[in-house]
N, C-alpha and C. Protein backbone atom coordinates (compact mmCIF):
# COMPACT_ATOMS: atom_id res chain seq x y z
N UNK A 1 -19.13 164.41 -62.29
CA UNK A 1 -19.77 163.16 -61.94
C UNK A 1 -21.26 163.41 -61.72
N UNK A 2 -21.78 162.38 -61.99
CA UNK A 2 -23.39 162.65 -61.99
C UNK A 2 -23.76 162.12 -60.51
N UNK A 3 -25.03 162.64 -60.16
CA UNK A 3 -25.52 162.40 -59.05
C UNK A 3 -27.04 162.41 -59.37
N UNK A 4 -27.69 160.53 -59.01
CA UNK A 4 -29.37 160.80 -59.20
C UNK A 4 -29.76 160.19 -58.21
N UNK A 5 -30.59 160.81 -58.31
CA UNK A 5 -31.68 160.41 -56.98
C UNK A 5 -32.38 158.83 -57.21
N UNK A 6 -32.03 157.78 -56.49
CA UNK A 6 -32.38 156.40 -56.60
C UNK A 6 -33.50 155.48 -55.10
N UNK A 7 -34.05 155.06 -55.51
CA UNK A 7 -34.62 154.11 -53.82
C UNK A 7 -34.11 154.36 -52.89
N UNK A 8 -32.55 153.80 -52.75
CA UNK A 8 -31.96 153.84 -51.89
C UNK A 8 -32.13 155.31 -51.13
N UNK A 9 -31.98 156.20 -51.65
CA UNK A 9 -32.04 157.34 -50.89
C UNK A 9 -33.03 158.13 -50.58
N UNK A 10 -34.23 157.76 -50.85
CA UNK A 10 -35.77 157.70 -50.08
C UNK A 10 -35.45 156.69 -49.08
N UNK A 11 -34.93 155.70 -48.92
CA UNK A 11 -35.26 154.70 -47.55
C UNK A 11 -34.09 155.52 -46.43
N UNK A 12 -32.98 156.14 -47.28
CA UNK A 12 -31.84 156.51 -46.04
C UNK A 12 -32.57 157.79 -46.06
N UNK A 13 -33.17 158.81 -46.56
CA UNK A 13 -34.00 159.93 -45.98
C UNK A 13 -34.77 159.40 -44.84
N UNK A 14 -35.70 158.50 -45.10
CA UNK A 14 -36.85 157.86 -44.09
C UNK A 14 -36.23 157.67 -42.66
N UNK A 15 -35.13 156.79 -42.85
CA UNK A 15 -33.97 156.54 -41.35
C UNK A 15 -33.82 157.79 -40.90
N UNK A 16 -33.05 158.85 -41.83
CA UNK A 16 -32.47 159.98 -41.38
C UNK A 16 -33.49 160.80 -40.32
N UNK A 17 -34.67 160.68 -40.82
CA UNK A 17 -35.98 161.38 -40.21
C UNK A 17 -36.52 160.34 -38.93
N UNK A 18 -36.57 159.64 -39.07
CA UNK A 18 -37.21 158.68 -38.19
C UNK A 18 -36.02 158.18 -37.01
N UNK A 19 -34.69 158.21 -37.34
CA UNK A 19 -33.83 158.10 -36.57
C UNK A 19 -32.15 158.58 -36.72
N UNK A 20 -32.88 160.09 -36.76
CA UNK A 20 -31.34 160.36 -36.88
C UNK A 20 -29.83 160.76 -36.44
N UNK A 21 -29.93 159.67 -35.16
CA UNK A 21 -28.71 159.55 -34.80
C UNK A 21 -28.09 157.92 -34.79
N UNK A 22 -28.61 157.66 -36.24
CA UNK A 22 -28.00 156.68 -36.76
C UNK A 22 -27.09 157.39 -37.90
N UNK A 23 -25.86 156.69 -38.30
CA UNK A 23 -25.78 156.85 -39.40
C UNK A 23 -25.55 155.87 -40.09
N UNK A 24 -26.35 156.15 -41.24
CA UNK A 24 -26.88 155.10 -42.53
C UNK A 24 -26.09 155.33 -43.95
N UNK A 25 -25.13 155.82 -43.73
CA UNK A 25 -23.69 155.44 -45.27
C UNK A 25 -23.30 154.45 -45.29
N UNK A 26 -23.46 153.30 -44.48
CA UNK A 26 -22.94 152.10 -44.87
C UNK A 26 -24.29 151.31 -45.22
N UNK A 27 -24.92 151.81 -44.73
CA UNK A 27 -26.70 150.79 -44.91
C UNK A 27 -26.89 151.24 -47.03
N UNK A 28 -26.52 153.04 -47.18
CA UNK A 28 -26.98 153.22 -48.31
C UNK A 28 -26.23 152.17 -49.78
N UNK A 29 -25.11 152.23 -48.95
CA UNK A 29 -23.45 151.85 -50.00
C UNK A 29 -23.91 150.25 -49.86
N UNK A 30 -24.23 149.54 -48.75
CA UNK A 30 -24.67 147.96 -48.96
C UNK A 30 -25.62 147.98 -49.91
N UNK A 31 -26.85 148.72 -49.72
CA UNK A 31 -28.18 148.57 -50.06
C UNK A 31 -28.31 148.78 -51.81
N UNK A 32 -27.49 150.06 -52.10
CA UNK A 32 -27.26 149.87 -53.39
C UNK A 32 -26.51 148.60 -54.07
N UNK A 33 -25.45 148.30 -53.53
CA UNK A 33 -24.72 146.88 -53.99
C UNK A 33 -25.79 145.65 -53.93
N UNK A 34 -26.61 145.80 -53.18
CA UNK A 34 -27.65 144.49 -52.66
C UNK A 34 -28.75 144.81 -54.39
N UNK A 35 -29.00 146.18 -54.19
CA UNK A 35 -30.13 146.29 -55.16
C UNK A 35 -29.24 145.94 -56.77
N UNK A 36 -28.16 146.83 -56.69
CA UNK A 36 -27.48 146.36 -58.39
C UNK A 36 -27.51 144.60 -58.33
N UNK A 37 -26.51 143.75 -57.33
CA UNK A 37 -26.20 142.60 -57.65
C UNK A 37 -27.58 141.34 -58.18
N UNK A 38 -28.96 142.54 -58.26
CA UNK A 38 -30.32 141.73 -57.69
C UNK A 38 -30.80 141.82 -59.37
N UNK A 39 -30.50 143.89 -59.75
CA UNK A 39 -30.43 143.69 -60.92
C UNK A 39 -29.90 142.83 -62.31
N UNK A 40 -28.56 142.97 -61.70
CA UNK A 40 -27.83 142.40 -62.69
C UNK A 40 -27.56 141.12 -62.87
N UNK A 41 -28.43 140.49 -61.67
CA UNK A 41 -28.28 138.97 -61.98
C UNK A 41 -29.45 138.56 -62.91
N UNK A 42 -30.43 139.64 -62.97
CA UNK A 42 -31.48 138.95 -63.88
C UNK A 42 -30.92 139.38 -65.12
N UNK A 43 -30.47 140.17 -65.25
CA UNK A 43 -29.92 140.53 -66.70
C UNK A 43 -28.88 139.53 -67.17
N UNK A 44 -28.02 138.83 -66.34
CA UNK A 44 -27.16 137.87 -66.92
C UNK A 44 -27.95 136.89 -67.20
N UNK A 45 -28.39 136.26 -65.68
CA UNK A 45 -29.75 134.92 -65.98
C UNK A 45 -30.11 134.81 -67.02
N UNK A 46 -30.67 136.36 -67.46
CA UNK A 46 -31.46 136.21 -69.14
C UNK A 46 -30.90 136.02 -70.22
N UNK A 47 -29.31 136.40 -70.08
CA UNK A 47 -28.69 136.02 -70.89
C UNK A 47 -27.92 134.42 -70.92
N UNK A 48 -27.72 134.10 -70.08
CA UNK A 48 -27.53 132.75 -69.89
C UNK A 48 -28.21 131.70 -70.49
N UNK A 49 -29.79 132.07 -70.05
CA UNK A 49 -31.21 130.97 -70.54
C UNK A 49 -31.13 131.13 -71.45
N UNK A 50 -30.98 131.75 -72.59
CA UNK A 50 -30.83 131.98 -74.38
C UNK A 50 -29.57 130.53 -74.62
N UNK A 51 -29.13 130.29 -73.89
CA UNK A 51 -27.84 129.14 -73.90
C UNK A 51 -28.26 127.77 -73.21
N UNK A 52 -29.69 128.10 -72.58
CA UNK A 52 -29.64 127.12 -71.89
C UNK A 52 -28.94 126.30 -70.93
N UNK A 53 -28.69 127.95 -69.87
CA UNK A 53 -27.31 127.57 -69.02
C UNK A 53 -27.92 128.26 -67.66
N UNK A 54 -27.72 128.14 -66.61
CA UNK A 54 -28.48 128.88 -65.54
C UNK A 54 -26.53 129.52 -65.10
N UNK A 55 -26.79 130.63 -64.24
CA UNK A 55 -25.46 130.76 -63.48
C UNK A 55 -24.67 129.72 -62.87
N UNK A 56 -25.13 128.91 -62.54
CA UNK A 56 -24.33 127.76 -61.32
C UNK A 56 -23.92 126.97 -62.64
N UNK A 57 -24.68 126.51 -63.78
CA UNK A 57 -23.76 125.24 -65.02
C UNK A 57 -22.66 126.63 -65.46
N UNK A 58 -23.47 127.78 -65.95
CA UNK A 58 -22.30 128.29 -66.47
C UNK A 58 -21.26 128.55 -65.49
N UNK A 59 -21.11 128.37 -64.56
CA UNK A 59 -19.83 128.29 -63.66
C UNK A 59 -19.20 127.95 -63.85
N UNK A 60 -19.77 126.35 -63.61
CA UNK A 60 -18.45 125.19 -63.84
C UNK A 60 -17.86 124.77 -64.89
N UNK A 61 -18.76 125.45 -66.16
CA UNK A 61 -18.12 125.33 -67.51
C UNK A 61 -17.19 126.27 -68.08
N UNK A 62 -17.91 127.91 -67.20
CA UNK A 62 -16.70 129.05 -68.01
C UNK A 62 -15.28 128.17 -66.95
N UNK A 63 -15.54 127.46 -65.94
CA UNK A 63 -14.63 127.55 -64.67
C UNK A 63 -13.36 126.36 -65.64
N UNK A 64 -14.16 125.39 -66.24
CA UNK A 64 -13.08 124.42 -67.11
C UNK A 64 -12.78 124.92 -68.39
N UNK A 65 -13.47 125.57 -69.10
CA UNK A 65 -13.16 126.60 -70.28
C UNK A 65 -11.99 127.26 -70.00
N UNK A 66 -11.87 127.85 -68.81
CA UNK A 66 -10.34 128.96 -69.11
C UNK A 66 -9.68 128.32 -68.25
N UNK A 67 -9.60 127.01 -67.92
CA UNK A 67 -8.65 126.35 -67.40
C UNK A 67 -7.59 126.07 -68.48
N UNK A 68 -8.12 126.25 -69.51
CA UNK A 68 -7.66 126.04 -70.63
C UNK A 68 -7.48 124.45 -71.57
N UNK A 69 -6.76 124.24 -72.79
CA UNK A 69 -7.10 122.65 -72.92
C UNK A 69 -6.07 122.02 -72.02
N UNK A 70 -6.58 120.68 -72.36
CA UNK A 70 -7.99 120.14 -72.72
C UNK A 70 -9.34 119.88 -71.71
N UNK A 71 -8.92 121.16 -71.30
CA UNK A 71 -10.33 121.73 -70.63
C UNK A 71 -10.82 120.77 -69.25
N UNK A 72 -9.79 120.39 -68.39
CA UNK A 72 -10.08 119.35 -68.01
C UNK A 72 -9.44 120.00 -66.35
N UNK A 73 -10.37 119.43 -65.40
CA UNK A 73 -9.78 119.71 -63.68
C UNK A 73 -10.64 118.53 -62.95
N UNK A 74 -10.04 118.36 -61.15
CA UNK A 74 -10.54 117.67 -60.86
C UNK A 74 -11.28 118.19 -60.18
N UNK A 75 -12.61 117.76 -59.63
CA UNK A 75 -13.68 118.28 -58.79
C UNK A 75 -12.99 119.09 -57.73
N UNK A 76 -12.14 118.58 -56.89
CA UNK A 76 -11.23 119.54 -55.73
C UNK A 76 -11.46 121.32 -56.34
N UNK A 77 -10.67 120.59 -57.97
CA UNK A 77 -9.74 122.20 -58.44
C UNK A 77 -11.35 122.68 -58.78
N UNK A 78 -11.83 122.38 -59.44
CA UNK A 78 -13.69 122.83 -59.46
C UNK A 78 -13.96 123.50 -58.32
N UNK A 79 -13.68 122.99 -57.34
CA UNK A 79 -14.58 123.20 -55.97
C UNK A 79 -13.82 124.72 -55.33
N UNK A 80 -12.54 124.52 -55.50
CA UNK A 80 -11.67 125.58 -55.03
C UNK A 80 -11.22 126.58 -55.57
N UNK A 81 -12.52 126.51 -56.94
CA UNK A 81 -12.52 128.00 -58.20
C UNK A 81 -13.94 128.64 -57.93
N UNK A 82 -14.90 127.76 -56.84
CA UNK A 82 -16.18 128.57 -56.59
C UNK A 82 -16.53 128.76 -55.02
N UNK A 83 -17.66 128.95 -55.16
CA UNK A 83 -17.51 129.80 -53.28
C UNK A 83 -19.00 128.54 -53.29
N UNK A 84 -19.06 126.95 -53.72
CA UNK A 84 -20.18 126.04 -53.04
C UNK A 84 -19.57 124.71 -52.57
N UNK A 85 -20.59 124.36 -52.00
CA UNK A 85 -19.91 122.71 -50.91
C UNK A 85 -19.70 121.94 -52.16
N UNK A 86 -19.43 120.65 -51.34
CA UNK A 86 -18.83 119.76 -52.61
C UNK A 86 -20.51 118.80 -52.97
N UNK A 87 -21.19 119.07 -52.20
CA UNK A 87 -22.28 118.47 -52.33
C UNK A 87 -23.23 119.26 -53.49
N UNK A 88 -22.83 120.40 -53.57
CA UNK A 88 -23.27 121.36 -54.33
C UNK A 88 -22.50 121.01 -55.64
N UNK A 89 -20.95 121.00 -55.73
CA UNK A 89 -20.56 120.59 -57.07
C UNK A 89 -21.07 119.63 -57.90
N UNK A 90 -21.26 118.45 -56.89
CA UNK A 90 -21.36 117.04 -57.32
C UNK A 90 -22.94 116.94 -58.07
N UNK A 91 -23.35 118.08 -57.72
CA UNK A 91 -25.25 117.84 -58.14
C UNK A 91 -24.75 119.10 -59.84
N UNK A 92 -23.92 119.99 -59.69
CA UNK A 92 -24.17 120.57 -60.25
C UNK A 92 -23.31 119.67 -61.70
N UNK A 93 -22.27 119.03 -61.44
CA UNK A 93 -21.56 118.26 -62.26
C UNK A 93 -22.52 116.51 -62.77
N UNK A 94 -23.17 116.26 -61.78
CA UNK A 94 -24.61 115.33 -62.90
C UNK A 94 -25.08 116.14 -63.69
N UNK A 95 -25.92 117.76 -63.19
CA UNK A 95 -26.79 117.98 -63.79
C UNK A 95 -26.00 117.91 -65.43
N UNK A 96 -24.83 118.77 -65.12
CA UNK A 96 -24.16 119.05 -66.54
C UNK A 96 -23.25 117.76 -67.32
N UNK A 97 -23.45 116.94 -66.42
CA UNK A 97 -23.25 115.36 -66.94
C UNK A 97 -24.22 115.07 -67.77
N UNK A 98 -25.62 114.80 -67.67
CA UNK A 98 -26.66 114.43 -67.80
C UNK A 98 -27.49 115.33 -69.16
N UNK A 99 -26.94 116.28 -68.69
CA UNK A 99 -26.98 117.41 -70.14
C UNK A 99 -26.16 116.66 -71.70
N UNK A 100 -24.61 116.50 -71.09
CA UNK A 100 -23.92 115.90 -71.96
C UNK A 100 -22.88 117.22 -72.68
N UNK A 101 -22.39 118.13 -71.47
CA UNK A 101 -22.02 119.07 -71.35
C UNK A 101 -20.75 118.73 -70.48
N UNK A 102 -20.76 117.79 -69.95
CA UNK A 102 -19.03 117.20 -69.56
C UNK A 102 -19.25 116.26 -69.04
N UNK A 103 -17.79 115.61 -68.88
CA UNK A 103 -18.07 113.80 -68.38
C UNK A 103 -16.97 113.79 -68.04
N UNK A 104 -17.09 112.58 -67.30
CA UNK A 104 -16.55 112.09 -65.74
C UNK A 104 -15.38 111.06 -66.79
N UNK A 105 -14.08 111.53 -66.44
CA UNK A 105 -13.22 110.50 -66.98
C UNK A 105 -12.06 109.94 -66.09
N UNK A 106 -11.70 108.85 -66.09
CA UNK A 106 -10.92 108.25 -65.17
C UNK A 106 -9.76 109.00 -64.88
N UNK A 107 -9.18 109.58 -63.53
CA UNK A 107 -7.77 110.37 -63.24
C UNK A 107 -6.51 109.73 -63.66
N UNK A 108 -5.51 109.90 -64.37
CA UNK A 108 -4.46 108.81 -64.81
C UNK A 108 -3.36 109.54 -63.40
N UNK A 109 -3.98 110.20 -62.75
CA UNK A 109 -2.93 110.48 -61.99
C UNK A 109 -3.16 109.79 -60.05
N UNK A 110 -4.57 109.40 -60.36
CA UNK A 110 -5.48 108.80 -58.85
C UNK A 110 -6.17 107.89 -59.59
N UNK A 111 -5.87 106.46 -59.82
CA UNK A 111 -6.76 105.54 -60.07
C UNK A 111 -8.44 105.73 -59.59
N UNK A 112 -7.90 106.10 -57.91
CA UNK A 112 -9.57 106.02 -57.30
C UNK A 112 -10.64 107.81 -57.72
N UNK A 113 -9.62 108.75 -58.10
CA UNK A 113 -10.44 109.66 -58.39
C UNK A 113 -10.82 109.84 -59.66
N UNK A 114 -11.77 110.91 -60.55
CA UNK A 114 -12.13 111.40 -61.52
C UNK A 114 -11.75 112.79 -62.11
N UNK A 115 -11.67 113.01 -63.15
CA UNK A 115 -11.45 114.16 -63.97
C UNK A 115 -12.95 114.87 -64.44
N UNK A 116 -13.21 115.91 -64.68
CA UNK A 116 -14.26 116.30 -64.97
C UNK A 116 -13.74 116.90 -66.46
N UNK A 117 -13.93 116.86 -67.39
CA UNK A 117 -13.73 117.45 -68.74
C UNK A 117 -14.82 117.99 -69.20
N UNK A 118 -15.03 119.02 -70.44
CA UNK A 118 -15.91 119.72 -71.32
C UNK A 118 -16.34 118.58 -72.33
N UNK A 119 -17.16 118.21 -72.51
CA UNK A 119 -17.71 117.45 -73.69
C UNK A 119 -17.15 118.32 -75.32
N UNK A 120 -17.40 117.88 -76.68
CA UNK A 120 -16.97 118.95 -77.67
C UNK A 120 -18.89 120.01 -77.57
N UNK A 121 -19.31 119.62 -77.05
CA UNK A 121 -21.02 120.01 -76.73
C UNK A 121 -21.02 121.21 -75.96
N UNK A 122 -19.94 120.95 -74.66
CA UNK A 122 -20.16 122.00 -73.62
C UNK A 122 -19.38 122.52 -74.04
N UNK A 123 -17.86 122.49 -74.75
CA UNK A 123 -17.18 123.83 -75.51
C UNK A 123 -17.44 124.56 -76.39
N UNK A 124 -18.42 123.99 -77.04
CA UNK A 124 -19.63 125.01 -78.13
C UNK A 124 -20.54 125.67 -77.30
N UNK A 125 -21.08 125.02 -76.51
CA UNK A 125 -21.90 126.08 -75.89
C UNK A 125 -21.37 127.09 -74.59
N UNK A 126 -20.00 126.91 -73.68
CA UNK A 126 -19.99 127.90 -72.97
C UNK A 126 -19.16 129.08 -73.94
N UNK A 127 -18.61 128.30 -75.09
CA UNK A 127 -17.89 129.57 -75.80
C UNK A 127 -19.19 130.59 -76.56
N UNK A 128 -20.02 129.78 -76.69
CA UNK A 128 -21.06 131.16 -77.31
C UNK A 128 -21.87 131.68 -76.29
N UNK A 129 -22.25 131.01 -75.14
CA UNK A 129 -22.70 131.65 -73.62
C UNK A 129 -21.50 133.06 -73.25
N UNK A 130 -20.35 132.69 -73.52
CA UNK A 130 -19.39 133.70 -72.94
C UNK A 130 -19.07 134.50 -74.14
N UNK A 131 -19.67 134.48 -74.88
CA UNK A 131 -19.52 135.40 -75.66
C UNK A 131 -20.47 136.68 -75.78
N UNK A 132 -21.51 136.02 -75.52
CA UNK A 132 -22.86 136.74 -75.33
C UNK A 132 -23.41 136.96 -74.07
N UNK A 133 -22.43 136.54 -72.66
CA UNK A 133 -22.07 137.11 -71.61
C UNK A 133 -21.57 138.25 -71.61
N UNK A 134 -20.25 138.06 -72.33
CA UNK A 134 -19.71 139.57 -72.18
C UNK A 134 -19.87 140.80 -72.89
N UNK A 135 -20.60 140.15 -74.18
CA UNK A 135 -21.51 141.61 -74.99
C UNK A 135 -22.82 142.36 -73.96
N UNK A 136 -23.41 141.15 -73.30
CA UNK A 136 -24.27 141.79 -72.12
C UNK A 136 -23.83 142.64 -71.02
N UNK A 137 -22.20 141.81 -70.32
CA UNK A 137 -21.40 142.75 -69.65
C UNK A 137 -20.95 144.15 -70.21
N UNK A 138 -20.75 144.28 -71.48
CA UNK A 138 -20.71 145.59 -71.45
C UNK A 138 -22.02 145.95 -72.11
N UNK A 139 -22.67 145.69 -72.21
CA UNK A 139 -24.16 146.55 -72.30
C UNK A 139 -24.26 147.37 -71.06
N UNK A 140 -24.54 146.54 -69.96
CA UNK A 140 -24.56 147.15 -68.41
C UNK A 140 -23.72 147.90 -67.95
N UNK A 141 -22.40 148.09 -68.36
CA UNK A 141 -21.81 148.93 -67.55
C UNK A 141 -21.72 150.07 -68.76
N UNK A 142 -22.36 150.09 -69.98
CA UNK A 142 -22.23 151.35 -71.03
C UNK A 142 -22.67 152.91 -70.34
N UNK A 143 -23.63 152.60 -69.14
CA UNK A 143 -23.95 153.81 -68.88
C UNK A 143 -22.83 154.65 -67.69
N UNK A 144 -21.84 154.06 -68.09
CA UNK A 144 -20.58 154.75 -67.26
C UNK A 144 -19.46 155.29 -68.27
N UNK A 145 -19.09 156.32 -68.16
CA UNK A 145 -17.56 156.55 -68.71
C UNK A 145 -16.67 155.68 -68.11
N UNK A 146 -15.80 155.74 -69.10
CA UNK A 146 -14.65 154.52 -68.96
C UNK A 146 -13.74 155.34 -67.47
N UNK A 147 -13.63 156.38 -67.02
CA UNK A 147 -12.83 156.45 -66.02
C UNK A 147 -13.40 156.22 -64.71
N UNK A 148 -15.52 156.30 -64.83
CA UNK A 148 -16.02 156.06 -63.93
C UNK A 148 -15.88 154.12 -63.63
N UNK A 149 -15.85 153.66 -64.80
CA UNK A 149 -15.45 152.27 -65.01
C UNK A 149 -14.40 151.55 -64.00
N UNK A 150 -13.59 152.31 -64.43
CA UNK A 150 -12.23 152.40 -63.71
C UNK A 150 -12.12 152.38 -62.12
N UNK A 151 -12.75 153.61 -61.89
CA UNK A 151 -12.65 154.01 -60.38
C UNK A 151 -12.92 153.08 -59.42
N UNK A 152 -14.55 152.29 -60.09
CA UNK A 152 -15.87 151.91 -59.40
C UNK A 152 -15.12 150.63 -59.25
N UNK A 153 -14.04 149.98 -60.61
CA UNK A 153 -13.34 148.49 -60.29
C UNK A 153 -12.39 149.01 -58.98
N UNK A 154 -11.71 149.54 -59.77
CA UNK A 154 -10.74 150.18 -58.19
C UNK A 154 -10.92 149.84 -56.70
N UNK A 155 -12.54 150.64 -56.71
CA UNK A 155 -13.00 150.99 -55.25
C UNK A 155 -13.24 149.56 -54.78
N UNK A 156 -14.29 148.97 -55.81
CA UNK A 156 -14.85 147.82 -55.37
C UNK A 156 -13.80 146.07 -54.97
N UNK A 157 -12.38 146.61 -56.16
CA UNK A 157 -11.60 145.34 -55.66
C UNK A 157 -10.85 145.69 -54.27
N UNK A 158 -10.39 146.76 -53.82
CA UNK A 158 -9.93 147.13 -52.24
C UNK A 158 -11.35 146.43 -51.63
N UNK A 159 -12.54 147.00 -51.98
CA UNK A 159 -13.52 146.43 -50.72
C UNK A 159 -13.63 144.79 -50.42
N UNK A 160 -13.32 144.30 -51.90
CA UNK A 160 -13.53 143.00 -51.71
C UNK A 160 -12.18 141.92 -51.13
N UNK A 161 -11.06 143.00 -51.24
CA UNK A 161 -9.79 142.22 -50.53
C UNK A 161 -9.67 141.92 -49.32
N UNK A 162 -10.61 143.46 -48.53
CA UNK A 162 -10.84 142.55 -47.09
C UNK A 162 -11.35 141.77 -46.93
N UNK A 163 -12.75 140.82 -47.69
CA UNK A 163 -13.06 139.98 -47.40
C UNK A 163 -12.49 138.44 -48.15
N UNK A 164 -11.66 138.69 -48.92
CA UNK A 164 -11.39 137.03 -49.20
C UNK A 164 -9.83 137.53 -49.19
């Protein structure tokens, strides 16, 4: 396994020296996760804007895309596939209304509620967004062997089970 010397471990040297009867393995292990998730969101972002999609539309579109056909949920099931308020959906479902990237169709199952569906517009475009999402996804993780691949999902889905 490789081992390089990164930021992070000039700032946990600096602690170590300046105060070291702290210990800073959980500050280094956040701090790197803080610095990758900072990286890699501009690297998706950038891939996104080529689609003319920011992270939050492509959400709610990969989110009705693999709902599968006819591509269709109600704001609730929207709301309870992402981690934002409903005030947050509702702006993010105009914006992509207004685009002409999905539309609001009457519930045959709740007269008084709505369906949110994919336009044939927004299924052309999150299928070539997610396509060229995940050629970017593995661009980024190429600089790992596949068992380091492995491990790092491993480690990281235990960490994330304690929290959700």
């Amino acid at each position: 396994m490789r081992t390089e010397m990164d930021h992070v471990d000039k700032i946990l040297a600096q602690w170590r020296r300046e105060r070291p009867d702290l210990d800073v393995v959980a500050m280094g292990l956040l701090g790197r996760l803080s610095r990758l998730r900072a990286h890699l969101a501009r690297e998706i972002d950038s891939t996104l804007t080529e689609h003319g999609l920011n992270s939050a539309s492509f959400d709610v579109l990969a989110t009705l895309r693999r709902s599968g056909p006819p591509f269709r949920l109600s704001p609730g099931d929207l709301l309870s596939a992402t981690m934002v308020t409903s005030g947050t959906m509702t702006n993010r479902i105009d914006q992509l209304e207004k685009a002409g990237l999905v539309e609001r169709l009457d519930n045959p199952e709740d007269r008084r509620g709505v369906i949110i569906a994919l336009t044939p517009e927004g299924l052309k475009r999150v299928d070539a967004a997610v396509t060229a999402h995940v050629a970017n996804q593995q661009r980024l993780v190429a600089s790992l062997e596949p068992d380091e691949r492995d491990a790092m999902n491993a480690l990281l889905r235990n960490f994330l089970a304690v929290f959700e």
